[in-house]
Protein backbone atom coordinates (compact mmCIF):
# COMPACT_ATOMS: atom_id res chain seq x y z
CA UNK A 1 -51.83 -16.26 -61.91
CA UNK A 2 -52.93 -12.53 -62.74
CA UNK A 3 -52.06 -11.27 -65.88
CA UNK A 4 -50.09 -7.51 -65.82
CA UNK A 5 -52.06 -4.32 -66.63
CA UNK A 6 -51.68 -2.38 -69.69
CA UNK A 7 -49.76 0.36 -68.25
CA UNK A 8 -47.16 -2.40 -66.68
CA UNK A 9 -46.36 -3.37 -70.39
CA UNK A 10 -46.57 0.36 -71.72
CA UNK A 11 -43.99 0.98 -68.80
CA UNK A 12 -41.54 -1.62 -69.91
CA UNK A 13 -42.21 -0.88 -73.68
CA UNK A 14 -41.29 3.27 -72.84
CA UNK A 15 -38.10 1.64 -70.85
CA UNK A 16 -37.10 -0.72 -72.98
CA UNK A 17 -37.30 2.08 -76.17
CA UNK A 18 -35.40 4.50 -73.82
CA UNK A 19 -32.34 2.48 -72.86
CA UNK A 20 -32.39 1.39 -77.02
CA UNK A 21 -31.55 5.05 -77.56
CA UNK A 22 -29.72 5.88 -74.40
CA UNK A 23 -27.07 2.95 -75.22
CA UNK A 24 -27.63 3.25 -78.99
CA UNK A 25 -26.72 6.80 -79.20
CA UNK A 26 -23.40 6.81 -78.48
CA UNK A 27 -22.53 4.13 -79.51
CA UNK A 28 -23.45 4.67 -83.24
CA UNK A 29 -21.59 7.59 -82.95
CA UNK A 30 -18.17 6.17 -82.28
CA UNK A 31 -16.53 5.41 -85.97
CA UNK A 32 -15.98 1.75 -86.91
CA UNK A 33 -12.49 1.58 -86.78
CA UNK A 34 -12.52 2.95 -83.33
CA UNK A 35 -15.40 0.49 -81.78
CA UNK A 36 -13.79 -1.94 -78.90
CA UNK A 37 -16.41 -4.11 -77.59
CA UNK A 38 -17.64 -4.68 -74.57
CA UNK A 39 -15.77 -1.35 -73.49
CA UNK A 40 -17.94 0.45 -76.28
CA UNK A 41 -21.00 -0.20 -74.37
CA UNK A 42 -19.65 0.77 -71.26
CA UNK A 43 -21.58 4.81 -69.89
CA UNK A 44 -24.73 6.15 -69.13
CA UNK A 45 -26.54 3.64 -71.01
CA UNK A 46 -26.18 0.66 -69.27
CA UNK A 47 -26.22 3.04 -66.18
CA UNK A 48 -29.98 3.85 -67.31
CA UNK A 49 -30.64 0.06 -68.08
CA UNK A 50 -29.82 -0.74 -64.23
CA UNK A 51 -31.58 1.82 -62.68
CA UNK A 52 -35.04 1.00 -65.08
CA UNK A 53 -35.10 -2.00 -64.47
CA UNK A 54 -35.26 -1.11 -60.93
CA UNK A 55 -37.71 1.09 -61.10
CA UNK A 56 -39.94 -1.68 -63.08
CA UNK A 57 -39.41 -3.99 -60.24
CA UNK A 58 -39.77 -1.70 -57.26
CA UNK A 59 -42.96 0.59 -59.09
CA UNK A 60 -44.63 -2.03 -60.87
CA UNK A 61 -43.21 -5.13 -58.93
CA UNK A 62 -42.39 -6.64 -62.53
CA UNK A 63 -41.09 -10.24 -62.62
CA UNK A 64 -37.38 -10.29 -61.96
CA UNK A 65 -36.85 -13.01 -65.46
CA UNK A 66 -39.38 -11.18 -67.59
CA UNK A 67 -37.53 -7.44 -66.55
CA UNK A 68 -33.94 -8.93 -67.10
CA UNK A 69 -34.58 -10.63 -70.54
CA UNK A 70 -36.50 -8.17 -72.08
CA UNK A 71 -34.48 -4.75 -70.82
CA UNK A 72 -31.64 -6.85 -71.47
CA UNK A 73 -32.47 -7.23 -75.15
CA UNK A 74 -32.02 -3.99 -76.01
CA UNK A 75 -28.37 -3.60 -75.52
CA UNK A 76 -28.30 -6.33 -78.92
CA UNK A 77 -31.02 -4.52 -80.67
CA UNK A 78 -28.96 -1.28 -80.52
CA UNK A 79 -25.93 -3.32 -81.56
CA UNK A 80 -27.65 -5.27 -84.26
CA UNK A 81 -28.98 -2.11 -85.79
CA UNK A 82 -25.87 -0.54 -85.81
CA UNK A 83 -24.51 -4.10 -87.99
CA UNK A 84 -27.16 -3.83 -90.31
CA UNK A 85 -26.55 -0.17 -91.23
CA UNK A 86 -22.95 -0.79 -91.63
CA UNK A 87 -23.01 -3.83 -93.48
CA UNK A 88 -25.90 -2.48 -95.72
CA UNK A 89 -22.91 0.34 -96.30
CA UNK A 90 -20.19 -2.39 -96.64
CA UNK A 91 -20.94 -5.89 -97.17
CA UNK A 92 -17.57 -7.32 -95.86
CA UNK A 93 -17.84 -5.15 -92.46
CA UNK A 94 -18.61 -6.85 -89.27
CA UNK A 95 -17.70 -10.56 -90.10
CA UNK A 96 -17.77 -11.11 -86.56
CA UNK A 97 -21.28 -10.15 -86.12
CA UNK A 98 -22.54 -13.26 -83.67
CA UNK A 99 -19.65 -12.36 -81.20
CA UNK A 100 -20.99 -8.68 -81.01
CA UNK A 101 -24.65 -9.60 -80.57
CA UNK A 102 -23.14 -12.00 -77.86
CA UNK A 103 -21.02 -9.52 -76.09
CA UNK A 104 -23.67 -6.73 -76.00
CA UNK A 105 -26.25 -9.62 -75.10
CA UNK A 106 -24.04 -10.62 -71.69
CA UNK A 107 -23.14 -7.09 -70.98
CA UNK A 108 -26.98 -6.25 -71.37
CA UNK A 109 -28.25 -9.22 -69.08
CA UNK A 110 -25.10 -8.29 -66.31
CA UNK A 111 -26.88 -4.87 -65.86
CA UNK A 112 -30.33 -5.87 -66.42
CA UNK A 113 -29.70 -8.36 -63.59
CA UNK A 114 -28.26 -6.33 -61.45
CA UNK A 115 -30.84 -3.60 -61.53
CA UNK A 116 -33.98 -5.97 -61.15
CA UNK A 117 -32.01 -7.42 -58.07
CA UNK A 118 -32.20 -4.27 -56.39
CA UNK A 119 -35.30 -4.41 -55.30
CA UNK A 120 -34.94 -7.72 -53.62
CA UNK A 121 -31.36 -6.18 -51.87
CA UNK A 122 -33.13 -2.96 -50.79
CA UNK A 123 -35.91 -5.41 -48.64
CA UNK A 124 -33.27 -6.62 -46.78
């Protein structure tokens, strides 16, 4: 078994940074009384996460487990970083905290998935 190149994990590192922002951004931007998740989530960024985690399968012909799981954890990174700022604002905010990170977490994988099949549906 062959180990990746450098630029494979520089690839997934600029990807995984750039779908952090693309589904963080808006999404720290919606007030707290008005965040409903998974619906919250829902836009461009997870549009982004399915379409680079394509592009890391088809360009760099990335492993399908290794692309999911580690795109997919950055739907929960931008959600946990959105819980600690809040909660470092308000302590009692977000009791519920495991049931975001969970919801964000299956949403993440669902795209994540989806995208990294592609690659497999478009040989067919």
């Amino acid at each position: 078994m062959h180990s990746p190149k450098w630029y494979v994990h520089a690839a997934l590192a600029v990807c995984a940074v750039s779908v952090f922002f693309a589904v963080g951004l808006p999404y720290w931007r919606i007030p707290y009384a008005q965040v409903a998740l998974p619906s919250a989530l829902y836009g461009f960024g997870l549009v982004a996460l399915a379409a680079l985690a394509a592009l890391m399968r088809g360009v760099f012909a990335t492993a399908f487990a290794s692309t999911a799981l580690i795109l997919g954890t950055t739907v929960p990174a931008a959600v946990l970083a959105r819980i600690a700022y809040e909660v470092f604002i308000d302590p009692t905010a977000h009791n519920l905290w495991p049931l975001e990170l969970i919801i964000g977490y299956v949403i993440a994988i669902a795209s994540s998935a989806f995208g990294g099949s592609a690659r497999r549906i478009a040989q067919r």
